[in-house]
Protein backbone atom coordinates (compact mmCIF):
# COMPACT_ATOMS: atom_id res chain seq x y z
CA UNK A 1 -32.48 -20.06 1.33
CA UNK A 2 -35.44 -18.53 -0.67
CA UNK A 3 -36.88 -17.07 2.19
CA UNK A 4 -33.90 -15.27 2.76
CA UNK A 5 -33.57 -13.82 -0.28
CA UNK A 6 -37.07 -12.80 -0.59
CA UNK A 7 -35.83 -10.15 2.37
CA UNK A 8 -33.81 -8.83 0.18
CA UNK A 9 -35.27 -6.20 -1.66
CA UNK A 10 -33.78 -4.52 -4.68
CA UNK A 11 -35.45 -0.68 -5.17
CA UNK A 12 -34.16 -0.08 -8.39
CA UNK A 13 -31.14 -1.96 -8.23
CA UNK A 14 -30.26 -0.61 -4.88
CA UNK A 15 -30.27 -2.82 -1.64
CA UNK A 16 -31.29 -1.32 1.84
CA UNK A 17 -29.54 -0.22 4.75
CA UNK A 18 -30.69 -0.93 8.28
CA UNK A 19 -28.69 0.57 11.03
CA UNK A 20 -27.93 -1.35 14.63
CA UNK A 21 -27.98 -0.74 17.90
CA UNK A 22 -27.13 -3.02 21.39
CA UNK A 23 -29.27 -5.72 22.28
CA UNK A 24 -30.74 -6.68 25.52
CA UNK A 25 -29.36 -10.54 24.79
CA UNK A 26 -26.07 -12.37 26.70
CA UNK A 27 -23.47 -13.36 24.24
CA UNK A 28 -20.02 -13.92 25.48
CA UNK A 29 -17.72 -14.69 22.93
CA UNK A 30 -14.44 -14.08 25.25
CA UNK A 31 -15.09 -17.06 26.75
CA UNK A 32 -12.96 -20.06 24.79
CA UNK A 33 -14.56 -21.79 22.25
CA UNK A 34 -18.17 -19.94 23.04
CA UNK A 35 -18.33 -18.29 19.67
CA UNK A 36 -18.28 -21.61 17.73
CA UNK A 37 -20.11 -23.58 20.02
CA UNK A 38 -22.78 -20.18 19.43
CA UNK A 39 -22.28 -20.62 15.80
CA UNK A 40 -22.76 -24.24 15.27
CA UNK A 41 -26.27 -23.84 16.69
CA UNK A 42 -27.21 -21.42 13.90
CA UNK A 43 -27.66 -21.64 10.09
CA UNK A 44 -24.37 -21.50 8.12
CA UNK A 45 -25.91 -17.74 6.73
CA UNK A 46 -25.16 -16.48 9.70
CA UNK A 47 -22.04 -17.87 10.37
CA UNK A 48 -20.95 -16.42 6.88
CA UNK A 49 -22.48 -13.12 7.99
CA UNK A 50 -20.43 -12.47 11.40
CA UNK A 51 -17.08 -13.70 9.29
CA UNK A 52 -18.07 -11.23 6.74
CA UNK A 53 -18.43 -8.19 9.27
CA UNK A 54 -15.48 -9.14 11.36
CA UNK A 55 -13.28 -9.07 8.14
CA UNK A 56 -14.47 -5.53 7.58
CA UNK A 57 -14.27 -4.13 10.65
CA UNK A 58 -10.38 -5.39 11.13
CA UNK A 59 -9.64 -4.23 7.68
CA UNK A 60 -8.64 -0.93 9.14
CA UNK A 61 -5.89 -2.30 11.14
CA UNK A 62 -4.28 -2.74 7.21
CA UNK A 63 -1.09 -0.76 6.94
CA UNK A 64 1.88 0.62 4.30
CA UNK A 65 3.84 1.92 7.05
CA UNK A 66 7.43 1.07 6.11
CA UNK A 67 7.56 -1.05 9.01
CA UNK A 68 5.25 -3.67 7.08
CA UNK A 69 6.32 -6.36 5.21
CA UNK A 70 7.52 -6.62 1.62
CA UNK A 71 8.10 -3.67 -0.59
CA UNK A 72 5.51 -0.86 -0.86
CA UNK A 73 4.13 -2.46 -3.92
CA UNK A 74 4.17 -5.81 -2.60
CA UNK A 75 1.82 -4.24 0.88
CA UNK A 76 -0.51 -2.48 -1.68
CA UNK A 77 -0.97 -5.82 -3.66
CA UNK A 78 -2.06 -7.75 -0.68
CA UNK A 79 -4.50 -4.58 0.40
CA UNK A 80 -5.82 -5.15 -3.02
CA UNK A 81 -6.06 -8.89 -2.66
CA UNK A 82 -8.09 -8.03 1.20
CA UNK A 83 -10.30 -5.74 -0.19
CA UNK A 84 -11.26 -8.47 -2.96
CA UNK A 85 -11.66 -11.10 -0.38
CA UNK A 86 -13.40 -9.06 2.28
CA UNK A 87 -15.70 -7.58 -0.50
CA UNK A 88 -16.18 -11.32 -1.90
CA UNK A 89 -17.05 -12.75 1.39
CA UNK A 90 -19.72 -9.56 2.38
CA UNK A 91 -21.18 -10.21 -1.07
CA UNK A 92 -22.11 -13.84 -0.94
CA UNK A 93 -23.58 -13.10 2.75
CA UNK A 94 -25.35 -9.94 1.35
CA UNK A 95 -26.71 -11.38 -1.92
CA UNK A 96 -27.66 -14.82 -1.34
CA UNK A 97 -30.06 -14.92 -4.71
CA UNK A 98 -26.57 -14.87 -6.78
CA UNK A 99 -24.44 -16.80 -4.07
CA UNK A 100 -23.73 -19.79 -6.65
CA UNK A 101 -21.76 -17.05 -8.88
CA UNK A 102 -20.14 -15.10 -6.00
CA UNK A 103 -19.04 -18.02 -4.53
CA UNK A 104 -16.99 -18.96 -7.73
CA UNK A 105 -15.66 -15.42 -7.47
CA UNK A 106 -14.50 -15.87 -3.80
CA UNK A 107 -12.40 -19.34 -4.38
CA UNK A 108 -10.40 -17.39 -6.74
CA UNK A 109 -10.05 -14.60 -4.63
CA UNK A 110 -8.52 -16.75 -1.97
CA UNK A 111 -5.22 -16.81 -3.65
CA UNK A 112 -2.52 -15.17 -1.83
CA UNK A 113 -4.27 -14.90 1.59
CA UNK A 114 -3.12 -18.14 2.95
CA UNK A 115 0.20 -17.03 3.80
CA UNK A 116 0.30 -18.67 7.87
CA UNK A 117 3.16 -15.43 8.69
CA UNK A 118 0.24 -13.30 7.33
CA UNK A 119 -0.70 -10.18 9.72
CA UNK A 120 -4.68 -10.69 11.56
CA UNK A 121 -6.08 -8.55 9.08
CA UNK A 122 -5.37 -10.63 6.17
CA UNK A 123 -5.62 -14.16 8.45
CA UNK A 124 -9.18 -12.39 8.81
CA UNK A 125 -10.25 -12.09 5.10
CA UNK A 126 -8.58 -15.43 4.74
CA UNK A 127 -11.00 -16.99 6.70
CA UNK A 128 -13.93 -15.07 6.27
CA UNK A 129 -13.34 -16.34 2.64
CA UNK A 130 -13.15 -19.48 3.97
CA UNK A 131 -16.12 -19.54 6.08
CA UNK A 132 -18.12 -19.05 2.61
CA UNK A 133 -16.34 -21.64 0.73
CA UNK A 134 -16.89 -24.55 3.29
CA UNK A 135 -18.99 -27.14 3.77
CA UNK A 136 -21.91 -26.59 5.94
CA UNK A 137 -20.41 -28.72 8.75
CA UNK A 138 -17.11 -26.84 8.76
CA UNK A 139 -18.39 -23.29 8.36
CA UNK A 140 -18.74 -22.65 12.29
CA UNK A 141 -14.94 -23.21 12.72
CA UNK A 142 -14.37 -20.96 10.16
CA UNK A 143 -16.28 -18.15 10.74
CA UNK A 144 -15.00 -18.26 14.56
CA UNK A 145 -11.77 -18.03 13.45
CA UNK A 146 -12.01 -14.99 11.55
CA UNK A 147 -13.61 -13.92 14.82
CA UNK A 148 -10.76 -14.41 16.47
CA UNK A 149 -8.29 -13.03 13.75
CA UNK A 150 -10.32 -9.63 13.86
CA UNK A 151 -9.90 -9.65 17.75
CA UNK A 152 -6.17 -10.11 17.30
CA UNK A 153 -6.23 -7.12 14.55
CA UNK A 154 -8.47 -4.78 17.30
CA UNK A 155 -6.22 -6.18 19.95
CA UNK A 156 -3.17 -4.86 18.41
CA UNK A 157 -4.71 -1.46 18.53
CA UNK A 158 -5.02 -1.98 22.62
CA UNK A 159 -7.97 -3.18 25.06
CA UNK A 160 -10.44 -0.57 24.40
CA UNK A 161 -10.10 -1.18 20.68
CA UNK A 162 -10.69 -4.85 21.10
CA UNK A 163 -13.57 -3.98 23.30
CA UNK A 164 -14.91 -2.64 21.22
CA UNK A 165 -14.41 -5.15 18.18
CA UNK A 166 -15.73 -7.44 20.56
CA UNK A 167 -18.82 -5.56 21.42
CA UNK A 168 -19.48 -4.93 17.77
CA UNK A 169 -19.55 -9.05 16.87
CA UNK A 170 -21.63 -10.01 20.03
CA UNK A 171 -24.02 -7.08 19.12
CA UNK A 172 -24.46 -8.73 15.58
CA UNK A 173 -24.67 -12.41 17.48
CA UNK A 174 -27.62 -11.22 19.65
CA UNK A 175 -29.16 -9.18 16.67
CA UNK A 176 -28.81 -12.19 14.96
CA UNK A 177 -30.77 -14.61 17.72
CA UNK A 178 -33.40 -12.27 17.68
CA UNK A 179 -35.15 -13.56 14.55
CA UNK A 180 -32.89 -10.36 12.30
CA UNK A 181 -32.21 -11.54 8.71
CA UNK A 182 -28.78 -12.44 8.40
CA UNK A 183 -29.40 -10.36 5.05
CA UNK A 184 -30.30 -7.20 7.01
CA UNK A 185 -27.33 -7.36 9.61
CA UNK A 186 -24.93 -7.92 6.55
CA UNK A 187 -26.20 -4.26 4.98
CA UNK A 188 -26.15 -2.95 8.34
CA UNK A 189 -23.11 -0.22 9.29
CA UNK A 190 -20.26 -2.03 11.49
CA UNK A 191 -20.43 -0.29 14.81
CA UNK A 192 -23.57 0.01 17.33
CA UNK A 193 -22.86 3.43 17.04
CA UNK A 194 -20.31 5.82 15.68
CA UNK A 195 -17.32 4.08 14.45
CA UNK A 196 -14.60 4.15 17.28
CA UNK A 197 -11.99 6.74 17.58
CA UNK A 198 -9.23 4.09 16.88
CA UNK A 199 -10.95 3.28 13.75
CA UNK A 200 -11.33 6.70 12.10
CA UNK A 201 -7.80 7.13 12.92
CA UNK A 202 -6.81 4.02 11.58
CA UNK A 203 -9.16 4.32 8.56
CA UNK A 204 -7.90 8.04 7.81
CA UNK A 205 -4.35 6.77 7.94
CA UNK A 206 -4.86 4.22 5.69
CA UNK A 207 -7.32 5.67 3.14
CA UNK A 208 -5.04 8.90 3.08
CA UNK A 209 -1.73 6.99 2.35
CA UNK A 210 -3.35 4.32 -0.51
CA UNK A 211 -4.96 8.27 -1.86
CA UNK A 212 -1.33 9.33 -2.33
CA UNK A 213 -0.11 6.28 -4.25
CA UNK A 214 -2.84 7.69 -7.50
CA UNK A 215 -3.49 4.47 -8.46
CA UNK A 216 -7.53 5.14 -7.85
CA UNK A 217 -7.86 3.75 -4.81
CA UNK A 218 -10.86 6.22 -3.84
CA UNK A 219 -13.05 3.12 -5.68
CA UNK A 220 -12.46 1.47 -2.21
CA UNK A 221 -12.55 4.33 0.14
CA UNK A 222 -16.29 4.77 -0.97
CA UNK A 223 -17.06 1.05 -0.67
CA UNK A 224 -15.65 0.88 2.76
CA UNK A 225 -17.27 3.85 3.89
CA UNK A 226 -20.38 2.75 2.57
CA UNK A 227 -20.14 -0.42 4.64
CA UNK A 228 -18.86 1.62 7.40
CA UNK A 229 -21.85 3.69 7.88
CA UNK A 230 -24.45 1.26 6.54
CA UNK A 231 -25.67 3.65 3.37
CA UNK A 232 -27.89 2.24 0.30
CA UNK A 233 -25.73 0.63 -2.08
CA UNK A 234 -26.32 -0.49 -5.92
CA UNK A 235 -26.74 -4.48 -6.06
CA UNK A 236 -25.51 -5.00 -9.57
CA UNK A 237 -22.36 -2.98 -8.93
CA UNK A 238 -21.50 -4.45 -5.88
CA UNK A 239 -21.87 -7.87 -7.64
CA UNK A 240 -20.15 -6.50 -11.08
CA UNK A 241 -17.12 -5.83 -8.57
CA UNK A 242 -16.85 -9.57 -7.46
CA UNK A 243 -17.05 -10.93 -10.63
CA UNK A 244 -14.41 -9.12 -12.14
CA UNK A 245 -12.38 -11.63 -14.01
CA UNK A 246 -9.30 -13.21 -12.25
CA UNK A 247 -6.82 -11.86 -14.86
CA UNK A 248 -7.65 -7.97 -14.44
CA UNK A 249 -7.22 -8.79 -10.27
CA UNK A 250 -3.43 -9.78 -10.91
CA UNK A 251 -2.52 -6.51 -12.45
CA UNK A 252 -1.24 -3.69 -10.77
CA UNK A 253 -4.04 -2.14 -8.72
CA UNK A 254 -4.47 1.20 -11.32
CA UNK A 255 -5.67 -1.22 -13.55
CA UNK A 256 -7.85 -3.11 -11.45
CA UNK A 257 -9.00 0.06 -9.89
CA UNK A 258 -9.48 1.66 -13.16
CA UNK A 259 -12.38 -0.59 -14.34
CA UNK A 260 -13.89 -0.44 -10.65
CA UNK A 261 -14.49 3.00 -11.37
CA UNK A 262 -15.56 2.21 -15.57
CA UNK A 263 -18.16 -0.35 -13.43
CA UNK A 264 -18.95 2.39 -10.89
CA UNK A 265 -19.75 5.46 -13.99
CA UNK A 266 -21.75 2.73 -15.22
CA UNK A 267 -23.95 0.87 -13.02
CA UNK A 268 -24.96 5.11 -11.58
CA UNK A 269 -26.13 6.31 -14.90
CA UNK A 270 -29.27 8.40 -14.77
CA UNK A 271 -31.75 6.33 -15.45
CA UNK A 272 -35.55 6.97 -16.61
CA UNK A 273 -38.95 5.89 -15.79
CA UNK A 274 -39.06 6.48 -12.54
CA UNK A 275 -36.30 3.76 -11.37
CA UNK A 276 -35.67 4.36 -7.60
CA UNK A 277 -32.21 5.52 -7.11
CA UNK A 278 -30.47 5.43 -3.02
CA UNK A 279 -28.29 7.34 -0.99
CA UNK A 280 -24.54 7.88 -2.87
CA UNK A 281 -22.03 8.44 0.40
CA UNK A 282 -18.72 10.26 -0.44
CA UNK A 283 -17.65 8.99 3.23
CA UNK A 284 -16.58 9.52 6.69
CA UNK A 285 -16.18 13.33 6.13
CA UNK A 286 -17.45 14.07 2.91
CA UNK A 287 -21.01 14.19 1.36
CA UNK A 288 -23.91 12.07 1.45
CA UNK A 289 -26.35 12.86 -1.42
CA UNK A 290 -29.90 11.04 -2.80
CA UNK A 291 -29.79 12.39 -6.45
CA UNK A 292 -32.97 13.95 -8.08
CA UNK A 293 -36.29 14.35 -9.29
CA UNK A 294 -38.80 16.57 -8.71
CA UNK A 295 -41.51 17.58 -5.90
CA UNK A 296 -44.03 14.99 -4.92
CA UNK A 297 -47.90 15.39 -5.33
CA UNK A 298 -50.33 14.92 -2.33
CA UNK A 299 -52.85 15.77 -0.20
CA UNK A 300 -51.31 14.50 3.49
CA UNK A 301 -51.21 16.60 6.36
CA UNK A 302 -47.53 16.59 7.92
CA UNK A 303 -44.86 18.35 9.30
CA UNK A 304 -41.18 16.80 9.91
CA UNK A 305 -42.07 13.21 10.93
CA UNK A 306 -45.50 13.73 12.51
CA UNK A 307 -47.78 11.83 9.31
CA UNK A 308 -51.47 11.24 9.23
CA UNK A 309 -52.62 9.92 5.82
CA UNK A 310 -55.41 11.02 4.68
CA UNK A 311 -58.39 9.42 3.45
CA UNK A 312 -58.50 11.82 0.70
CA UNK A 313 -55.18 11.92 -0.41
CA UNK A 314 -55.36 12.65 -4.26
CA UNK A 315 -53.84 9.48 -6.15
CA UNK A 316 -52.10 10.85 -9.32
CA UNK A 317 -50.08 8.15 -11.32
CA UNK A 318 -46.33 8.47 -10.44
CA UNK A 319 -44.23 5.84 -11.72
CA UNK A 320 -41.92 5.98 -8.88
CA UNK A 321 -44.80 5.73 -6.58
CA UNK A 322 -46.33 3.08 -7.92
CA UNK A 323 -42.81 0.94 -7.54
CA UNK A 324 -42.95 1.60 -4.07
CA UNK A 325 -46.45 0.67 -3.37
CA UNK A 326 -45.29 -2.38 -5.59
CA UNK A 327 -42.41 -3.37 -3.97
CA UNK A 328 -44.33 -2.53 -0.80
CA UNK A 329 -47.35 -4.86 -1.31
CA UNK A 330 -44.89 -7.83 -2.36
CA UNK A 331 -43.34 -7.74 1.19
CA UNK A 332 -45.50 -5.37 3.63
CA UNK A 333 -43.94 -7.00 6.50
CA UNK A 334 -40.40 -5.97 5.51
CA UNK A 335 -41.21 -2.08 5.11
CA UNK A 336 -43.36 -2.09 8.12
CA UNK A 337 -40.09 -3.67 10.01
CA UNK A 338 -37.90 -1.16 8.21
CA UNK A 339 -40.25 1.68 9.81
CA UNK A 340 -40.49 0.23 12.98
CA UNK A 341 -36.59 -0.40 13.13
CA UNK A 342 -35.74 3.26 12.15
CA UNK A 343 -38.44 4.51 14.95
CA UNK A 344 -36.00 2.48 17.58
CA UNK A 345 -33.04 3.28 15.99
CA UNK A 346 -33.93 7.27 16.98
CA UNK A 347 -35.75 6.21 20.06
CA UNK A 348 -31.84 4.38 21.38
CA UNK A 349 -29.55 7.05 20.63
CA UNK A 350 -32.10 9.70 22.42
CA UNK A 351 -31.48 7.86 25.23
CA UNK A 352 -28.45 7.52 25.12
CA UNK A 353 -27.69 11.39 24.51
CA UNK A 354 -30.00 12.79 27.48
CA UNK A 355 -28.04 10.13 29.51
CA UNK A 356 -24.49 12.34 28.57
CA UNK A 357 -25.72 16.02 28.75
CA UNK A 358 -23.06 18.34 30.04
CA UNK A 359 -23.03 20.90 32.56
CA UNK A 360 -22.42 23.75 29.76
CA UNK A 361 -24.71 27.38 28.56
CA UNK A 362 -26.77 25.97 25.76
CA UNK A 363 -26.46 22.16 25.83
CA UNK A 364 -29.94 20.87 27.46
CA UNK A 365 -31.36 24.23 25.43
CA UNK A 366 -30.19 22.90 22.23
CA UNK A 367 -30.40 19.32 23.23
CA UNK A 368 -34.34 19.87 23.79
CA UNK A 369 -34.28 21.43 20.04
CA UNK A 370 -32.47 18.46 18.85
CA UNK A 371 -34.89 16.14 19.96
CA UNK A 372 -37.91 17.51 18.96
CA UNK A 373 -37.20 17.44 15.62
CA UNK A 374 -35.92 13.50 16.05
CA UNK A 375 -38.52 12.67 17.84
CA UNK A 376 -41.27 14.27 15.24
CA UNK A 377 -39.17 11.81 12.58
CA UNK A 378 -39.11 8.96 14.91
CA UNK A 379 -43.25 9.53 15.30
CA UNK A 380 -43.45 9.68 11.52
CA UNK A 381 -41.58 6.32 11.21
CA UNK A 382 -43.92 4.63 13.45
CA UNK A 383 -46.97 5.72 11.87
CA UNK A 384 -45.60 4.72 8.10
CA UNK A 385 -45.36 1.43 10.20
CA UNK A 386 -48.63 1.37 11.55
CA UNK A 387 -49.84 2.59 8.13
CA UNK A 388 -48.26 -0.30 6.26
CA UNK A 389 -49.57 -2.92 8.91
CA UNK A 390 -53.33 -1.29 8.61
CA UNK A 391 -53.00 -1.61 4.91
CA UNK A 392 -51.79 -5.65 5.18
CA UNK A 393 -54.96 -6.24 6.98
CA UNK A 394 -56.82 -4.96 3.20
CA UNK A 395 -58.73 -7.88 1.53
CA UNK A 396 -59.52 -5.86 -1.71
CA UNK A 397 -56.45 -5.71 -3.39
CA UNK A 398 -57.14 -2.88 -5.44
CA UNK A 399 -57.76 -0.90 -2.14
CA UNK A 400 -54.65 -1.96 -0.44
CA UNK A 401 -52.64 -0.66 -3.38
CA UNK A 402 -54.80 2.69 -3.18
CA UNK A 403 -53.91 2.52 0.70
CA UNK A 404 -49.97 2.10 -0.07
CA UNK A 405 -50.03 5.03 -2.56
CA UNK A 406 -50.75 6.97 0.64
CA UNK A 407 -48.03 5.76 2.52
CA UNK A 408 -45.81 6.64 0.12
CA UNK A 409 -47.03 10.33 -0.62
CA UNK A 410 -47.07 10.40 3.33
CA UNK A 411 -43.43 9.42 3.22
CA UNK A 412 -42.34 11.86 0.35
CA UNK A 413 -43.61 14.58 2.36
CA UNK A 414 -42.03 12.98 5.28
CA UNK A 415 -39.02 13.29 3.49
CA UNK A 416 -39.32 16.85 2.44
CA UNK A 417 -39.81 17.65 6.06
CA UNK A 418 -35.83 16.24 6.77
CA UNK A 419 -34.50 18.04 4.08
CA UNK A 420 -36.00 21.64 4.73
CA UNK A 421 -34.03 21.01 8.20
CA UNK A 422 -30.97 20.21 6.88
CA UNK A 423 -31.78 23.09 4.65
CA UNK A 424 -32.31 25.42 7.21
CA UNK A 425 -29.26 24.22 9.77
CA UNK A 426 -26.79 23.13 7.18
CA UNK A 427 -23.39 21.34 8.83
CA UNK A 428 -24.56 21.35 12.33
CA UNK A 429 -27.65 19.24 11.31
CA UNK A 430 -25.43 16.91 9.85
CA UNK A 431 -22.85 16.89 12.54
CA UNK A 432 -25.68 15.71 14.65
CA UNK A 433 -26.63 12.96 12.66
CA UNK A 434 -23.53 11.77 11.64
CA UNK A 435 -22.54 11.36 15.49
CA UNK A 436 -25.56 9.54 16.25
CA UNK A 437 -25.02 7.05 13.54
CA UNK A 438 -28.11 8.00 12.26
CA UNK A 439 -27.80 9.18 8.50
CA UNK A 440 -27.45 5.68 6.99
CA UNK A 441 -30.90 4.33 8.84
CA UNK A 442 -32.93 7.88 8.53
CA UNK A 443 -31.70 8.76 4.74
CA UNK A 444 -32.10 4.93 3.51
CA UNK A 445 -35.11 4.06 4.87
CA UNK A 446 -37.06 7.46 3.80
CA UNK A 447 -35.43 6.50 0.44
CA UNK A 448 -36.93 2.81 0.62
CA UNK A 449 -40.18 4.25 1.09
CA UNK A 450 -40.30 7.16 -0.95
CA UNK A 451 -38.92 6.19 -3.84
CA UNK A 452 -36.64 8.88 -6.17
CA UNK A 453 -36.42 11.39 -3.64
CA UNK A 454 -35.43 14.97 -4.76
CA UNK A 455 -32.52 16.98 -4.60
CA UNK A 456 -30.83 16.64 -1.18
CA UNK A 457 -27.25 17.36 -0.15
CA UNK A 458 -25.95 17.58 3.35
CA UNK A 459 -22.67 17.89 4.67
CA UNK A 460 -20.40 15.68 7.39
CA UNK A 461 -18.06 17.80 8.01
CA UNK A 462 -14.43 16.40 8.98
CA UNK A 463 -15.08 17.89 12.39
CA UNK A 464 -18.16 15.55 12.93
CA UNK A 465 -15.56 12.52 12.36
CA UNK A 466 -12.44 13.71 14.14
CA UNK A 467 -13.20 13.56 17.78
CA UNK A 468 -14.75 16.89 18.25
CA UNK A 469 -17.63 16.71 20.93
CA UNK A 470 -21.09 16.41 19.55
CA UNK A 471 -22.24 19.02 22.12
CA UNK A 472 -20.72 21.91 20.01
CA UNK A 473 -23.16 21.31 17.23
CA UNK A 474 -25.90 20.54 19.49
CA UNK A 475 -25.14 23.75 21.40
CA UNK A 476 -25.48 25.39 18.45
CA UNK A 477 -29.04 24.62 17.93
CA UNK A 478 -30.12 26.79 21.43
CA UNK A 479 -32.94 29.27 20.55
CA UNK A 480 -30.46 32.25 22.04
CA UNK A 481 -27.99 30.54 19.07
CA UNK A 482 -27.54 32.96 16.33
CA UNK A 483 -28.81 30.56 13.65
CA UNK A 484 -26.92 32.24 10.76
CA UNK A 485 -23.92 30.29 11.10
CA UNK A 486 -24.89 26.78 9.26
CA UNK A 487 -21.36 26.12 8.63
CA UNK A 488 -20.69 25.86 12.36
């Protein structure tokens, strides 16, 4: 258990997002009985892990359609009471360095989820509740049933949704079997890619008609979202959420969702001294922002993700700098992976988009623009990683800290790079990204490594999240593009 925690690093309060993609690995959990016999050869973390995701990903197929059961306030009580147990059950796999406390949070939050006429939704957060709460021995059982729940919940949606729910667990399985953290796959977004089309549409529907109720129900659209897409996230809140007492969960959900937000206003206060701060993501179609400070101070020669670090990089004290490099010389091994796993990240969905290029006036053009500016990032990623795994191999210790100052100003300027693009191409940039699946792994992890970052807003637009081809905006980037238009 202590090892995994120690992969859980905390910048400032703020955990770290790492983005995945498919595996190479053979899992087949539609055969009978293979995901439990799969399970009950690994340790009950990540068992607790897959029951975790599964619960989110089926919480879409929630509903207050009229044809639901119970009154309108009865359906947005037992919402309330799935978001509580989902969120309880991601938290104790997410945080296992406060899992005795969560823990204690999730048996309460059990009650009223054990109804057996229940839809697979709830059946889902039910068990993935349960999977947590179990003994070691019966954890497996549990955790393949809320499998099986969320595949009933996808299922209802028709085969390619429960494809693709099925896809979406395996992928986590193989990730999982390949030595991943069960810590990293639980602050990883939900979908090897983009989220589906039936789950935007499902999402939308649901987020738009708990909106119209006014009870504050945006506290949750954010924290789904945020899971969703994989973006940093504030430990302490999501913790402080949990461990709200049993009393204040009972109420109507205003109430409930009232302090959410009195917990949310103040676990994002600005804070001083250099404290890292994340990514903040408004959601599927809104705006994802890293709040802040000023320029950065170096001597590095780099453009937008190509990064050599020089050996005379000037070294001026920079309490946010010397975090990172702190944080960074406790667990070298972690950022290096981080690096490395952003660098693939890029590397996949490159593939996968010169694999899909249409026929059309200005798609390879601005497909070739595209992807010189990802693949300049995904070259900068892989040299912070060789950069961090050159500076482990440092006996002096006062030179490897001297070393990771580098990386860091390497990886501010890195970071600078990204936002003059998104400066200079506005919504299409992001439409890009956002397709791709991208923003959560390329924001977060330039965040992990370079600490506050400054001022950077760039918007998804509802048209990157509503079925509209990615081409368009990719088209858009052709040199014979009039680049003027950065709303496009």
């Amino acid at each position: 258990m202590a090892a995994e925690d120690d992969q859980t690093p905390n910048l400032g309060g703020f955990g770290v997002p790492f983005q995945v993609g498919a595996s190479n690995s053979e899992i087949d959990f539609s055969k009978p009985g293979e995901c439990e016999r799969w399970l009950q050869r690994q340790p009950v973390e990540v068992a607790m892990v897959i029951a975790a995701r599964a619960a989110l990903r089926a919480l879409v197929a929630l509903s207050l359609a009229r044809g639901s059961v119970g009154s309108r306030l009865i359906r947005r009580r037992m919402i309330l009471r799935v978001f509580r147990g989902v969120a309880a059950a991601w938290a104790v796999s997410a945080f296992p360095g406060r899992r005795d406390a969560l823990t204690n949070a999730a048996r309460k939050a059990v009650s009223g989820l054990g109804d057996v006429r229940a839809a697979p939704p709830e059946r889902t957060a039910a068990y993935a509740l349960a999977a947590v709460l179990e003994s070691s021995e019966h954890i497996p059982a549990r955790a393949a049933t809320a499998v099986s729940y969320a595949l009933d919940a996808a299922g209802e949606k028709g085969q390619i949704a429960f494809d693709s729910m099925l896809s979406a667990i395996e992928t986590d399985a193989n990730l999982l079997g390949e030595r991943f953290s069960a810590v990293t796959i639980a602050a990883s977004q939900l979908w090897p890619s983009s989220p589906p089309d039936w789950v935007r549409e499902n999402w939308e529907e649901l987020k738009s008609s708990l909106t119209a109720e006014n009870e504050g129900w945006h506290v949750w659209s954010l924290w789904y979202e945020a899971r969703l897409f994989g973006d940093v996230f504030r430990q302490e809140l999501e913790i402080a959420r949990v461990l709200i007492p049993d009393e204040l969960w009972q109420q109507e959900p205003r109430a409930l969702n009232t302090r959410i937000q009195e917990l949310t206003e103040e676990n994002t206060a600005p804070v001083d001294h250099g404290e890292i701060q994340g990514v903040q993501g408004a959601g599927m179609a809104g705006t994802i922002r890293l709040p802040g400070s000023g320029p950065s101070n170096a001597k590095v020669d780099t453009m937008l993700g190509q990064v050599t670090i020089s050996a005379t990089a000037e070294v001026i004290p920079n309490p946010a700098i010397e975090a990172v490099a702190l944080q960074m010389k406790g667990n070298p091994l972690l950022f290096e992976e981080a690096a490395r796993f952003a660098a693939r990240s890029i590397g996949r969905e490159l593939e996968n988009l010169a694999a899909k290029i249409p026929n059309e006036p200005g798609a390879l053009e601005g497909y070739h623009e595209v992807r010189a500016t990802l693949q300049r990032l995904q070259s900068g990623f892989e040299d912070l990683a060789s950069s961090v795994g050159a500076a482990r191999e440092v006996a002096d210790a006062a030179e490897q800290t001297a070393v990771l100052r580098k990386v860091v100003r390497a990886a501010m300027a890195m970071r600078d790079g990204f936002v003059d693009w998104f400066d200079e191409h506005g919504n299409r940039a992001g439409r890009v990204i956002a397709e791709l699946g991208l923003a959560g792994v390329i924001s977060g992890t330039l965040s992990y490594f370079a600490g506050v970052p400054p001022a950077m807003s760039f918007p998804v637009t509802v048209a990157a999240m509503s079925g509209q081809s990615i081409w368009e905006a990719i088209k858009a980037f052709a040199p014979n593009k009039d680049k003027g238009g950065k709303g496009d």
